[in-house]
PDB file of N, CA and C in Angstrom:
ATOM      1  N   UNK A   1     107.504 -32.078-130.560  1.00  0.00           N
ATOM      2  CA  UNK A   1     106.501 -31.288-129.884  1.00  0.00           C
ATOM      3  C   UNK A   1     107.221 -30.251-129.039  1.00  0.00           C
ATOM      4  N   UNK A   2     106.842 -29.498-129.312  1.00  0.00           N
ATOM      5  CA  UNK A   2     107.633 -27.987-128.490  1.00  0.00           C
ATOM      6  C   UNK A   2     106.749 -27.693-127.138  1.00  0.00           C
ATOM      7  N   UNK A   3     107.402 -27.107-126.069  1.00  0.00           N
ATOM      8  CA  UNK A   3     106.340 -26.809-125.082  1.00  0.00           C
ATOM      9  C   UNK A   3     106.099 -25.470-125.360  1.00  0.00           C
ATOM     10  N   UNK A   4     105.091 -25.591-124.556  1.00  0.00           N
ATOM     11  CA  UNK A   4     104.459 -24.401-124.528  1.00  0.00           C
ATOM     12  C   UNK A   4     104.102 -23.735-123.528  1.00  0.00           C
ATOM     13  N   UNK A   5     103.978 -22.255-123.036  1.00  0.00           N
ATOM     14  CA  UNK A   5     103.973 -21.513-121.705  1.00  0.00           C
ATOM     15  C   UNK A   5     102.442 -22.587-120.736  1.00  0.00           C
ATOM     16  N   UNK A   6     103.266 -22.852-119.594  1.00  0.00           N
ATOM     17  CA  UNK A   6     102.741 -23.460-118.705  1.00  0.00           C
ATOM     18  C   UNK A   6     102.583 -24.786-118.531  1.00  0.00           C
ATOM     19  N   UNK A   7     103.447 -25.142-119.440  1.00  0.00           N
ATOM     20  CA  UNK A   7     103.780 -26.670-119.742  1.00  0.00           C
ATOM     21  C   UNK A   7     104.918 -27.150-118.658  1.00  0.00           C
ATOM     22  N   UNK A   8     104.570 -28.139-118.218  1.00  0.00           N
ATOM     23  CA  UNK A   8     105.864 -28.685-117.815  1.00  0.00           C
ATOM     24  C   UNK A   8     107.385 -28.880-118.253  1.00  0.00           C
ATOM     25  N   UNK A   9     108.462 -28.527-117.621  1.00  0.00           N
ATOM     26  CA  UNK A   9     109.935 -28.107-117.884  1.00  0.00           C
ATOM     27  C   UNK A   9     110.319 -29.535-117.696  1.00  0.00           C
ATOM     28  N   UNK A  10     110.600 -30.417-119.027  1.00  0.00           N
ATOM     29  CA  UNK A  10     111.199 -31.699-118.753  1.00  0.00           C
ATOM     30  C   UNK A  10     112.853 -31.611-118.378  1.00  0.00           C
ATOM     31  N   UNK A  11     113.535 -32.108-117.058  1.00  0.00           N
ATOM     32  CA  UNK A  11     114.731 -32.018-117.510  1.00  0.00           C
ATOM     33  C   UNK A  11     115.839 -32.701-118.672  1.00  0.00           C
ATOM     34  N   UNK A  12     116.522 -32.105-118.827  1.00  0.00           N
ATOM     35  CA  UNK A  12     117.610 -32.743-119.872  1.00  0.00           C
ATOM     36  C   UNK A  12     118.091 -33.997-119.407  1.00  0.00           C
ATOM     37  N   UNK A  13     118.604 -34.654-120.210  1.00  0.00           N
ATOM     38  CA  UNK A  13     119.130 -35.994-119.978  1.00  0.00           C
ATOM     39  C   UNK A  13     120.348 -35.631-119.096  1.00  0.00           C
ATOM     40  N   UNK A  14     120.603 -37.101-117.377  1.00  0.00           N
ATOM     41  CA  UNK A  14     121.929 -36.661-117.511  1.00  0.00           C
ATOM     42  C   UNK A  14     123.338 -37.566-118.282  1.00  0.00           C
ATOM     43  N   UNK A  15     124.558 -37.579-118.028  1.00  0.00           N
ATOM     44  CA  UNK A  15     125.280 -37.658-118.504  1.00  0.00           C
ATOM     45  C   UNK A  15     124.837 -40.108-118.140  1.00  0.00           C
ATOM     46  N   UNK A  16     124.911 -40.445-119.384  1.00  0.00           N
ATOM     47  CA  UNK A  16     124.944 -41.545-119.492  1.00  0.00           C
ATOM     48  C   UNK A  16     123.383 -41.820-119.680  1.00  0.00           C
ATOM     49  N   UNK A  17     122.487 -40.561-119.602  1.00  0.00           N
ATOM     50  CA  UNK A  17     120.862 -41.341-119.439  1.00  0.00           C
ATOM     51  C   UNK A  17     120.471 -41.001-121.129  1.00  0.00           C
ATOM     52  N   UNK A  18     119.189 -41.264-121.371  1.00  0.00           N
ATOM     53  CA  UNK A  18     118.509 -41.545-122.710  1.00  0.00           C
ATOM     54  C   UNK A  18     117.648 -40.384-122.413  1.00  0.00           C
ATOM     55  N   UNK A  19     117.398 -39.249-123.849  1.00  0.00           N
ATOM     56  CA  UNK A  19     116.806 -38.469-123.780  1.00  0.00           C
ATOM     57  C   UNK A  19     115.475 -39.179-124.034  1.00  0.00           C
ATOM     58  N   UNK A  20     114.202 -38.590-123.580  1.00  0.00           N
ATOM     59  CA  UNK A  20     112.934 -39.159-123.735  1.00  0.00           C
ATOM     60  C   UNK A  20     111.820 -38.174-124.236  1.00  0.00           C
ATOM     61  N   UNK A  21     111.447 -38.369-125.984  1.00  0.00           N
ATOM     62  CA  UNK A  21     110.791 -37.474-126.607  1.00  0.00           C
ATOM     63  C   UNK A  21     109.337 -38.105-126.873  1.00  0.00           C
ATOM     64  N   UNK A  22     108.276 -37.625-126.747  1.00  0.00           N
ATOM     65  CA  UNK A  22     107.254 -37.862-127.429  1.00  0.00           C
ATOM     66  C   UNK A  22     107.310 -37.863-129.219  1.00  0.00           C
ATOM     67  N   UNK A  23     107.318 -39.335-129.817  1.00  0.00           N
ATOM     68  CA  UNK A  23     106.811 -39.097-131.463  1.00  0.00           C
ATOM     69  C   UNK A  23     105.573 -38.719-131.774  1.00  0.00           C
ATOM     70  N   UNK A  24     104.790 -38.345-131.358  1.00  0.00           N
ATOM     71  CA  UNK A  24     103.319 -37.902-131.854  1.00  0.00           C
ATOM     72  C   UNK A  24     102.144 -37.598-130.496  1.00  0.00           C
ATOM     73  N   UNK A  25     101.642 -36.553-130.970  1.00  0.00           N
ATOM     74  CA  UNK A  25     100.291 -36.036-129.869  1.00  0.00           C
ATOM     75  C   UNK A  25      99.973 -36.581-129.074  1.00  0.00           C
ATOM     76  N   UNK A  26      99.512 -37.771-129.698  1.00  0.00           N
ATOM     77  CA  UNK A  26      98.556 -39.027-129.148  1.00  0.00           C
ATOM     78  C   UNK A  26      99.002 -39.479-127.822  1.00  0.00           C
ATOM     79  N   UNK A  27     100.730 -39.766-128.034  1.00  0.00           N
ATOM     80  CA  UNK A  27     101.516 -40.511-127.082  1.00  0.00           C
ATOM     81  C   UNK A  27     101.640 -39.397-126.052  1.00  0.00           C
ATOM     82  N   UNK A  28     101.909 -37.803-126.418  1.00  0.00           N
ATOM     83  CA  UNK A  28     101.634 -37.374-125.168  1.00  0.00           C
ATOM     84  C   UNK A  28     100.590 -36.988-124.482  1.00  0.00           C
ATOM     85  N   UNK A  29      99.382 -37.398-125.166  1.00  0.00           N
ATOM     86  CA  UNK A  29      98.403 -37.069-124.431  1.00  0.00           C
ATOM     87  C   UNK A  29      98.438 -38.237-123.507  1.00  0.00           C
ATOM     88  N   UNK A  30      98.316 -39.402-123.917  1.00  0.00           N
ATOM     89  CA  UNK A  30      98.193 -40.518-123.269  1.00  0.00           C
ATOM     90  C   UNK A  30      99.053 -40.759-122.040  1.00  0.00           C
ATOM     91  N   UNK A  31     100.332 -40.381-122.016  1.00  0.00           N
ATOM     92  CA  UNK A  31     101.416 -39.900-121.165  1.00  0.00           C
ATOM     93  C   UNK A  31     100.724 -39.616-119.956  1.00  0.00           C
ATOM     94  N   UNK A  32      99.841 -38.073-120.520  1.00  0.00           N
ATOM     95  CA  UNK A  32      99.513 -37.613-119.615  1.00  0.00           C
ATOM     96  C   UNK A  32      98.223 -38.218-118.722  1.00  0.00           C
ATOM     97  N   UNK A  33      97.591 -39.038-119.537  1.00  0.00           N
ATOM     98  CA  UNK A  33      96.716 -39.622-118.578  1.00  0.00           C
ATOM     99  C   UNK A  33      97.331 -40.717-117.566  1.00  0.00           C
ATOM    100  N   UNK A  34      97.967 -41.630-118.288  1.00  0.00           N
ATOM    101  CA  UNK A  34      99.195 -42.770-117.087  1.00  0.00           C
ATOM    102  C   UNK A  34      99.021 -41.997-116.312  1.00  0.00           C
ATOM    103  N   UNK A  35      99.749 -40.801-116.243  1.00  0.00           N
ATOM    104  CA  UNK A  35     100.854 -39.852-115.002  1.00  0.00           C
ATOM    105  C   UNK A  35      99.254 -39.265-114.325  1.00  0.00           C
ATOM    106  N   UNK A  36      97.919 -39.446-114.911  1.00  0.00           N
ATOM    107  CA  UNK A  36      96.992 -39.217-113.546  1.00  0.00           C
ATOM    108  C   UNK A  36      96.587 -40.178-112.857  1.00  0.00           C
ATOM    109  N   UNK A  37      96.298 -40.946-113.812  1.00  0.00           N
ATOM    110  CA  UNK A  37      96.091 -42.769-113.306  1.00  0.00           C
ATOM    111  C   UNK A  37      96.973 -43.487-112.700  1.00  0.00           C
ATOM    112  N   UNK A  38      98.100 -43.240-112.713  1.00  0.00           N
ATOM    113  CA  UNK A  38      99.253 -43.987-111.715  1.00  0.00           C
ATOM    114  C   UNK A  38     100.348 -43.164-111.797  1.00  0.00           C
ATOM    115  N   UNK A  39     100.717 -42.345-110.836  1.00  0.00           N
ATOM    116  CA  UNK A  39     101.913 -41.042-110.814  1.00  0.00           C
ATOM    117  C   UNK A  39     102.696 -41.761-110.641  1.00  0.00           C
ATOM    118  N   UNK A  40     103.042 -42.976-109.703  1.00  0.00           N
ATOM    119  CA  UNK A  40     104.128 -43.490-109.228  1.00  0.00           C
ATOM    120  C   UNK A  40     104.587 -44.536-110.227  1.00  0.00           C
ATOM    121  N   UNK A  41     103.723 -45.401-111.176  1.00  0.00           N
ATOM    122  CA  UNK A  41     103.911 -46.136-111.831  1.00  0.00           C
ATOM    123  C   UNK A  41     104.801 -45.730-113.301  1.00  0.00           C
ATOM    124  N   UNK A  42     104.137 -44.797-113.461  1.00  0.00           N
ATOM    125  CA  UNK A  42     104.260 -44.284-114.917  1.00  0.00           C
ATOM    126  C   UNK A  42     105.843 -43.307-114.534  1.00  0.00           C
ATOM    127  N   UNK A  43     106.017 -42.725-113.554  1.00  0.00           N
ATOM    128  CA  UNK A  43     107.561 -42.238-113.010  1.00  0.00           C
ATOM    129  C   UNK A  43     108.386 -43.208-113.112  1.00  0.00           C
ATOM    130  N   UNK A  44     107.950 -44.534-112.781  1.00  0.00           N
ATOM    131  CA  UNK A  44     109.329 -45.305-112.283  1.00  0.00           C
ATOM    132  C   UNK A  44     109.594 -46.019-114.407  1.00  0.00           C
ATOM    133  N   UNK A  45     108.203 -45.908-115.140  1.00  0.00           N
ATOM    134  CA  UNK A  45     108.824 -46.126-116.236  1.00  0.00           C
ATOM    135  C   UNK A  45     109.107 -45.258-117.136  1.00  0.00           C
ATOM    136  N   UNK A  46     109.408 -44.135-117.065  1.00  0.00           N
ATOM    137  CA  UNK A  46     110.189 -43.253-117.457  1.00  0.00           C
ATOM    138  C   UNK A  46     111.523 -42.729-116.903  1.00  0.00           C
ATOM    139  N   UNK A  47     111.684 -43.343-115.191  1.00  0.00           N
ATOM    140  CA  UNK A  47     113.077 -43.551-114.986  1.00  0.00           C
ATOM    141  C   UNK A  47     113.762 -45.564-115.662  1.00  0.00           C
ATOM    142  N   UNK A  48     113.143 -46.175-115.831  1.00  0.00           N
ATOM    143  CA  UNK A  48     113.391 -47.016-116.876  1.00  0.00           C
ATOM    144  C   UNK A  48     113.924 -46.569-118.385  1.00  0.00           C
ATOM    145  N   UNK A  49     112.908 -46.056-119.007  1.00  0.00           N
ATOM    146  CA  UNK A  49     113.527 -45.431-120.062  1.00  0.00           C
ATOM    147  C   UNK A  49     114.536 -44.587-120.719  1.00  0.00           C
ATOM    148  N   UNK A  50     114.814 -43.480-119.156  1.00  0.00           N
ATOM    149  CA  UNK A  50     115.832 -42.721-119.057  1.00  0.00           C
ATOM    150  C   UNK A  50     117.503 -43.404-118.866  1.00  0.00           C
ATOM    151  N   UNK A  51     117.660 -44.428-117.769  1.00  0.00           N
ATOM    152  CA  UNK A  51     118.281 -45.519-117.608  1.00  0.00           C
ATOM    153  C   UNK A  51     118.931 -46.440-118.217  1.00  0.00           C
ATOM    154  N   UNK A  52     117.806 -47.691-118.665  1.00  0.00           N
ATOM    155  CA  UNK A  52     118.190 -48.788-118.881  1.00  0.00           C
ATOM    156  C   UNK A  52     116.662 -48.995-120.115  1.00  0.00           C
ATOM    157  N   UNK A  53     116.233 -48.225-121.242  1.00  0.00           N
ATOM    158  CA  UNK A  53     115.504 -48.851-122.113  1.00  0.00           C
ATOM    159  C   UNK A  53     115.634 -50.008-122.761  1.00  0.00           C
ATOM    160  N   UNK A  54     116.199 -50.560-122.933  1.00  0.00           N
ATOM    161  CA  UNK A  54     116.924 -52.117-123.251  1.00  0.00           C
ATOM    162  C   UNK A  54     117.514 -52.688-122.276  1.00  0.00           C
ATOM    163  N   UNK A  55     116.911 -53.190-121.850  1.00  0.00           N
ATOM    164  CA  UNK A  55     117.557 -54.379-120.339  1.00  0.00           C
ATOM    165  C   UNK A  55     118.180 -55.313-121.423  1.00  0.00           C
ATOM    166  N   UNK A  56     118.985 -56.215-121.014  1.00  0.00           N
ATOM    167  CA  UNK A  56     119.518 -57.129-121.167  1.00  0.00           C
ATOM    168  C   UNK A  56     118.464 -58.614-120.621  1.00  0.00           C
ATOM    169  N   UNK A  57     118.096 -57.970-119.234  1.00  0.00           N
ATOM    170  CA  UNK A  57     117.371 -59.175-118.500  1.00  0.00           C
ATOM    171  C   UNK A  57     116.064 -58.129-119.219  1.00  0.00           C
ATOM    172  N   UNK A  58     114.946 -59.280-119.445  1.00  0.00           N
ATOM    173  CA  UNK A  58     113.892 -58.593-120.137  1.00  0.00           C
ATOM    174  C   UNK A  58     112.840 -59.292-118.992  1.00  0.00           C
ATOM    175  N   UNK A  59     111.455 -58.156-118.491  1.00  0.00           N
ATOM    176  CA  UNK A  59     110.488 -58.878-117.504  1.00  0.00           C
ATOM    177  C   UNK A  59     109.474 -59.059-118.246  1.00  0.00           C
ATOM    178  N   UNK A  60     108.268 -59.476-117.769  1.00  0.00           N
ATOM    179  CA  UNK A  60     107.326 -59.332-118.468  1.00  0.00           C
ATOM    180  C   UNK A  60     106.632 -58.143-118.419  1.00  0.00           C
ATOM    181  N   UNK A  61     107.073 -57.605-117.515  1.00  0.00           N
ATOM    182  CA  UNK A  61     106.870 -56.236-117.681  1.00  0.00           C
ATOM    183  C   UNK A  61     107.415 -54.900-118.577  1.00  0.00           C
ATOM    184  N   UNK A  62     108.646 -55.572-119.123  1.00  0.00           N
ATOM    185  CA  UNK A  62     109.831 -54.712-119.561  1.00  0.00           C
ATOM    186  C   UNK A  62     110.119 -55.534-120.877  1.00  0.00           C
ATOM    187  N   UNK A  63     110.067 -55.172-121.926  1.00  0.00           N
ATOM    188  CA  UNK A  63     110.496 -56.142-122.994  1.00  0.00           C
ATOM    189  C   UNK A  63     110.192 -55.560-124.632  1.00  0.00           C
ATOM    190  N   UNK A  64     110.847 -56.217-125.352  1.00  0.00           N
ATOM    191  CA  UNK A  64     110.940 -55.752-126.351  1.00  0.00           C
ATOM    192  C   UNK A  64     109.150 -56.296-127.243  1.00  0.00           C
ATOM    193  N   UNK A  65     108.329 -55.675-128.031  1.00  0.00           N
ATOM    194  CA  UNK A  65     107.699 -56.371-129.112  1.00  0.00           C
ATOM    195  C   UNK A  65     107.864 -57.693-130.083  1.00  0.00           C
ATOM    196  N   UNK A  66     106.684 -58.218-130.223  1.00  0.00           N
ATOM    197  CA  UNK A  66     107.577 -59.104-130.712  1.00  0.00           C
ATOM    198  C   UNK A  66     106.715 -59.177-132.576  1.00  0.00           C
ATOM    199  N   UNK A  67     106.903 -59.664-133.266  1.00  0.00           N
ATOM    200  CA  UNK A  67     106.714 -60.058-134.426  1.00  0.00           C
ATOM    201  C   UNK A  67     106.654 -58.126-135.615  1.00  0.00           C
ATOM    202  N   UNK A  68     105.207 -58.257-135.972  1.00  0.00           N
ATOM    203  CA  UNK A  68     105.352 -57.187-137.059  1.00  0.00           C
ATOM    204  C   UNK A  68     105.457 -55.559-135.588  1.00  0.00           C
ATOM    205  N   UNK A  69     105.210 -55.782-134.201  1.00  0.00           N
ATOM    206  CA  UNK A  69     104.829 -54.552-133.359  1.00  0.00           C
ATOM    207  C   UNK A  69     106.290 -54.297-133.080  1.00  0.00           C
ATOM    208  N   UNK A  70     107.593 -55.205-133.430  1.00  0.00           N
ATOM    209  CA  UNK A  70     108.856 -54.989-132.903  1.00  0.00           C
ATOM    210  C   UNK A  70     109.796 -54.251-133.639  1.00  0.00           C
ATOM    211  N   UNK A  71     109.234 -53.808-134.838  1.00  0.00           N
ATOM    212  CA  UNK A  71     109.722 -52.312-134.716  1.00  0.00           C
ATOM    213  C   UNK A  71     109.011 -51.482-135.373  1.00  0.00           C
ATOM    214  N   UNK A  72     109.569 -50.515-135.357  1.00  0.00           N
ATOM    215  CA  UNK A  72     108.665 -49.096-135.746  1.00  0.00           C
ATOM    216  C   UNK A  72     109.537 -47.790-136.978  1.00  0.00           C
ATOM    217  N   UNK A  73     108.793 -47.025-137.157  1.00  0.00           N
ATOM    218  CA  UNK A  73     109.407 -45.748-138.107  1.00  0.00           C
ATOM    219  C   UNK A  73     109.235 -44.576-137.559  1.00  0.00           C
ATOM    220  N   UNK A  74     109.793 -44.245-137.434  1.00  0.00           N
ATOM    221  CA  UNK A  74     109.917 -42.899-137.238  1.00  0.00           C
ATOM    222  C   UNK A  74     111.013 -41.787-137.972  1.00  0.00           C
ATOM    223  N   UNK A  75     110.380 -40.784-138.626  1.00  0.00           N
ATOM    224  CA  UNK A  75     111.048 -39.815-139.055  1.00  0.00           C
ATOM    225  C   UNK A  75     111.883 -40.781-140.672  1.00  0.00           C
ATOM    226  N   UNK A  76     111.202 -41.781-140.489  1.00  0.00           N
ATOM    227  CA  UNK A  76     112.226 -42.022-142.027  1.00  0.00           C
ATOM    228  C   UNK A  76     113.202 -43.044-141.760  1.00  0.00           C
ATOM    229  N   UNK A  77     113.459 -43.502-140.116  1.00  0.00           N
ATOM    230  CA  UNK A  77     114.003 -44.779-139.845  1.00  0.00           C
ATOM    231  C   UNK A  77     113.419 -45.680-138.833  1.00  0.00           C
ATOM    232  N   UNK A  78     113.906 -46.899-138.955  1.00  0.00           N
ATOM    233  CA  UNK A  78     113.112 -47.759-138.417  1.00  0.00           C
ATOM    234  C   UNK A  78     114.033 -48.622-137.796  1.00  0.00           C
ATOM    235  N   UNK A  79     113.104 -48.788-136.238  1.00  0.00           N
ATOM    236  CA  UNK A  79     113.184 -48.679-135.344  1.00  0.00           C
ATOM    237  C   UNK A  79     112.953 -49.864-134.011  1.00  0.00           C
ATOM    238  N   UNK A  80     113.754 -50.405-133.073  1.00  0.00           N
ATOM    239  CA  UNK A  80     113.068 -51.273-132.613  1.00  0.00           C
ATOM    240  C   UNK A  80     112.281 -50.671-131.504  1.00  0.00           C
ATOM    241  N   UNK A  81     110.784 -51.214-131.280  1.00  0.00           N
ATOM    242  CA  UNK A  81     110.072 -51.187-130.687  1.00  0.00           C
ATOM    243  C   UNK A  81     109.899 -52.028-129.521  1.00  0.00           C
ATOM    244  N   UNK A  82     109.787 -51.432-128.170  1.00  0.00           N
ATOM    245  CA  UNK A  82     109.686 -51.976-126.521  1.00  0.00           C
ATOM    246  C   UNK A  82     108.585 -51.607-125.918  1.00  0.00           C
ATOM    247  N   UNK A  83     108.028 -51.915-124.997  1.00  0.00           N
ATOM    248  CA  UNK A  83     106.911 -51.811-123.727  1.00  0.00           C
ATOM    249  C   UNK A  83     107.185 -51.639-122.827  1.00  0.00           C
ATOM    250  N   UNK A  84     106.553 -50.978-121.617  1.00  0.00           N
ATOM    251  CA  UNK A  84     106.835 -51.260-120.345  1.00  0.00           C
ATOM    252  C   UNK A  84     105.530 -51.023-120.570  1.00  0.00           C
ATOM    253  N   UNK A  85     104.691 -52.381-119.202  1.00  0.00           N
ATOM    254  CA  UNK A  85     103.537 -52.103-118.655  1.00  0.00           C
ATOM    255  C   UNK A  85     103.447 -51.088-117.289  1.00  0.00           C
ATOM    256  N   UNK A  86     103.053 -50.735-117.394  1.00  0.00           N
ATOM    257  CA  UNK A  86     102.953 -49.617-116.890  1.00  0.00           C
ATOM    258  C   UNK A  86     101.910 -49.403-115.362  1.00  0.00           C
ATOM    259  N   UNK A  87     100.336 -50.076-115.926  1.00  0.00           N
ATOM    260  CA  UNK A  87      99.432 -50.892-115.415  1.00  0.00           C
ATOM    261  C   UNK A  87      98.754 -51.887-115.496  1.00  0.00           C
ATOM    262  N   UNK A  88      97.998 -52.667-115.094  1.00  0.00           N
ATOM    263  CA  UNK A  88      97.521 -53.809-115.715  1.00  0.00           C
ATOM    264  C   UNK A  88      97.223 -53.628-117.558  1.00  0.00           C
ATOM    265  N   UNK A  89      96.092 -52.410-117.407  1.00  0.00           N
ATOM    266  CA  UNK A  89      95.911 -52.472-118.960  1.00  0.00           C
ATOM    267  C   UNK A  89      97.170 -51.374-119.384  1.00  0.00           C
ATOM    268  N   UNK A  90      97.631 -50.127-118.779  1.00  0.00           N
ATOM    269  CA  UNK A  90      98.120 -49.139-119.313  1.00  0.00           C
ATOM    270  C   UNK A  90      99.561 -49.652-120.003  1.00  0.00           C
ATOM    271  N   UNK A  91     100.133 -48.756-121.393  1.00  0.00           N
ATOM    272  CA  UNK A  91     101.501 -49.481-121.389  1.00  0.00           C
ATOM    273  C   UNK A  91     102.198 -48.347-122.289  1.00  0.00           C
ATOM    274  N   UNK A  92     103.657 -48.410-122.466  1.00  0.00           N
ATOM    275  CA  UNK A  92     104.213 -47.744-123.129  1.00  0.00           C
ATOM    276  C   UNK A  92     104.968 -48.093-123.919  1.00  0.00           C
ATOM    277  N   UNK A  93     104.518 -47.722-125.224  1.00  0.00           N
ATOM    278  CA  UNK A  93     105.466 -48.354-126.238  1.00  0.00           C
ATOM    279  C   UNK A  93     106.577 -47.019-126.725  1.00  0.00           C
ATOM    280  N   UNK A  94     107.868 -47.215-127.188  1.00  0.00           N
ATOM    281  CA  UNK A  94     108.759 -46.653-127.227  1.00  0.00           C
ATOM    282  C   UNK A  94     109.659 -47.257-128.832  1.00  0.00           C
ATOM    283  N   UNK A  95     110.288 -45.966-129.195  1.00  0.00           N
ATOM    284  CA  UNK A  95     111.364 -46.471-129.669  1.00  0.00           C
ATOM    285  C   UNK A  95     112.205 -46.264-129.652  1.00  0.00           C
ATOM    286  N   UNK A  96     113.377 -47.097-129.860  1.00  0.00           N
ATOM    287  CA  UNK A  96     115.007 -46.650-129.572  1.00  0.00           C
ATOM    288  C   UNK A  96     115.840 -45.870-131.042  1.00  0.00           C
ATOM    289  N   UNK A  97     116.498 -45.004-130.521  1.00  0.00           N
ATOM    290  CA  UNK A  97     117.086 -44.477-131.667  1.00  0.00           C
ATOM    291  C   UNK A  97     118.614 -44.441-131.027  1.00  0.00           C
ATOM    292  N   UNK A  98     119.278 -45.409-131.164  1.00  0.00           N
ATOM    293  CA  UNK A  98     120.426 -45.661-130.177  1.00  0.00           C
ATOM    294  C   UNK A  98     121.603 -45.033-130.777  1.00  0.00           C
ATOM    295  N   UNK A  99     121.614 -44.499-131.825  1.00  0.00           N
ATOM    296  CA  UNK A  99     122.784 -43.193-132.507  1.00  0.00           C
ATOM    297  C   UNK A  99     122.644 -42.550-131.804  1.00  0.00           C
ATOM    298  N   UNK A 100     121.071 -41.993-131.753  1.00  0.00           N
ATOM    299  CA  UNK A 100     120.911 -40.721-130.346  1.00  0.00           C
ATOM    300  C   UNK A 100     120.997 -40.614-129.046  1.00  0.00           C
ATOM    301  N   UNK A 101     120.892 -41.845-128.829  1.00  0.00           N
ATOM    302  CA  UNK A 101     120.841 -42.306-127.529  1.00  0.00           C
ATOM    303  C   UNK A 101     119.064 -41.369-127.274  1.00  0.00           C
ATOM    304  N   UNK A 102     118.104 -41.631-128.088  1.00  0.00           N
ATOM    305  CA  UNK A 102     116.830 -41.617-127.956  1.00  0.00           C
ATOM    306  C   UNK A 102     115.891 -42.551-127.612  1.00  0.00           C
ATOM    307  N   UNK A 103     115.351 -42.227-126.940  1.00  0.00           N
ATOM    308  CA  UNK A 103     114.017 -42.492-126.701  1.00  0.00           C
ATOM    309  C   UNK A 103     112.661 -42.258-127.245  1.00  0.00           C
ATOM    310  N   UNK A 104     111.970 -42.585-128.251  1.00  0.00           N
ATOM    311  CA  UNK A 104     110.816 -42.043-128.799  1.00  0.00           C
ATOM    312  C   UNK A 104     109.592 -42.509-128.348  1.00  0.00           C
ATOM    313  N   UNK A 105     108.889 -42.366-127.884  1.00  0.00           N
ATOM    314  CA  UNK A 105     107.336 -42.744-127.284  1.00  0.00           C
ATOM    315  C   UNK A 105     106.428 -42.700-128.409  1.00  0.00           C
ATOM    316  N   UNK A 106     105.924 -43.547-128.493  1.00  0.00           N
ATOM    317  CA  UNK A 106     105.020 -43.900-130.330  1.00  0.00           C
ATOM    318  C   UNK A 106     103.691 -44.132-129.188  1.00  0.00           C
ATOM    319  N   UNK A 107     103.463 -44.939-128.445  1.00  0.00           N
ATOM    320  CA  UNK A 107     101.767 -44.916-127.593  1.00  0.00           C
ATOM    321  C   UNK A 107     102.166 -45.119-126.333  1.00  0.00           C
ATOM    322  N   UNK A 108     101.032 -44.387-125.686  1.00  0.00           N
ATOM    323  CA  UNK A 108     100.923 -44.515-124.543  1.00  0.00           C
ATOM    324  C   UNK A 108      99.451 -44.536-123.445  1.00  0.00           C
ATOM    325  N   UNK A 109      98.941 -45.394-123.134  1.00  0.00           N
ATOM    326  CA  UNK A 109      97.733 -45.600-123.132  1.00  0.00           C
ATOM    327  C   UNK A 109      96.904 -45.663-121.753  1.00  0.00           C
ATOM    328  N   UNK A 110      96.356 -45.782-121.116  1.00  0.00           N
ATOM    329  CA  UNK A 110      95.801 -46.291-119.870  1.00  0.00           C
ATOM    330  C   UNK A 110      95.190 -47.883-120.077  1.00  0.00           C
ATOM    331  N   UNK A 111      94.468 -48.272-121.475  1.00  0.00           N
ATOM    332  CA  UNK A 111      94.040 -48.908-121.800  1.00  0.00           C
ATOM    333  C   UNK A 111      94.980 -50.106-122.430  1.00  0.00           C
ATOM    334  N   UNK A 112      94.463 -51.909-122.640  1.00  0.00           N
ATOM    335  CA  UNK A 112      95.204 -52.462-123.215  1.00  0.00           C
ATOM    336  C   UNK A 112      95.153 -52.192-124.591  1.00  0.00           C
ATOM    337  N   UNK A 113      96.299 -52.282-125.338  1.00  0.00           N
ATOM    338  CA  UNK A 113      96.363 -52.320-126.672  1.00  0.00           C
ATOM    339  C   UNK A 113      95.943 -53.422-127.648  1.00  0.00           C
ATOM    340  N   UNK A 114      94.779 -53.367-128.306  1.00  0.00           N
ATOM    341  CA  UNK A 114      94.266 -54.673-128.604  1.00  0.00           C
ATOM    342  C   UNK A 114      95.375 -55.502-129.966  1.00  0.00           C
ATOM    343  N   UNK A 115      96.139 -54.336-130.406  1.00  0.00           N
ATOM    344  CA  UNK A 115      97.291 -54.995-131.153  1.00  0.00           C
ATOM    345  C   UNK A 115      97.905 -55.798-131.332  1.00  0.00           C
ATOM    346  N   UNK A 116      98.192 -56.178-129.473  1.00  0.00           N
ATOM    347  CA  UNK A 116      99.039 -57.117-128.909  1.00  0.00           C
ATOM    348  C   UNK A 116      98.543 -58.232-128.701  1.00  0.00           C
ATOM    349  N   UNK A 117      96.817 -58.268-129.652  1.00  0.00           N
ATOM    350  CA  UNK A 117      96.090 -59.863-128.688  1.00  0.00           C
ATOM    351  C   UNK A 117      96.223 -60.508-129.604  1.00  0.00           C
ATOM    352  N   UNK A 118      97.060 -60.310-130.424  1.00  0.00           N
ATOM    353  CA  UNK A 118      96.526 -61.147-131.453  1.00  0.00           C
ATOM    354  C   UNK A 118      97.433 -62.326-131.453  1.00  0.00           C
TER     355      UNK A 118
END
């Protein structure tokens, strides 16, 4: 997704952090609702993502997918798939592209993902 005049200027990754791209519309629209619904919440998990997207120590807040949601495709490879909750229902799913040291955002929601009830 390219910006566009009057869009917000994301900065570049810095040296040791994870670049953080939107994979599809959806996820940045949804982005953008988190970041009205909880500014502070949805910041501190995108300085997560930038950071440390794969903890080692995993919370229940922070953690990888588990069964067919734990990984994903993108662009033709595939991918493991993570969360951070974000808010009670809101959450962000991501994927790692760790050649790139990427970050890909596949959803991002205000709402729970009923995916995960099963």
């Amino acid at each position: 997704m390219s910006p566009k005049r009057g869009e917000r200027a994301a900065p570049p990754p810095g040296p040791d952090e994870w670049d953080i791209r939107f994979a599809n519309g959806e996820a940045a629209k949804g982005w953008e609702q988190l970041g009205a619904q909880a500014a502070g919440n949805t910041r501190a998990a995108w300085l997560l993502m930038r950071t440390d997207p794969a903890p080692a120590a995993r919370t229940e807040r922070h953690h990888r997918l588990k069964g067919e949601l734990a990984r994903g495709e993108h662009r033709g490879e595939t991918m493991d798939r993570w969360q951070i909750e974000v808010t009670a229902g809101g959450r962000v799913w991501y994927l790692l592209d760790v050649e790139r040291r990427t970050v890909w955002i596949d959803r991002a929601s205000t709402g729970h993902p009923k995916a995960t009830d099963r």
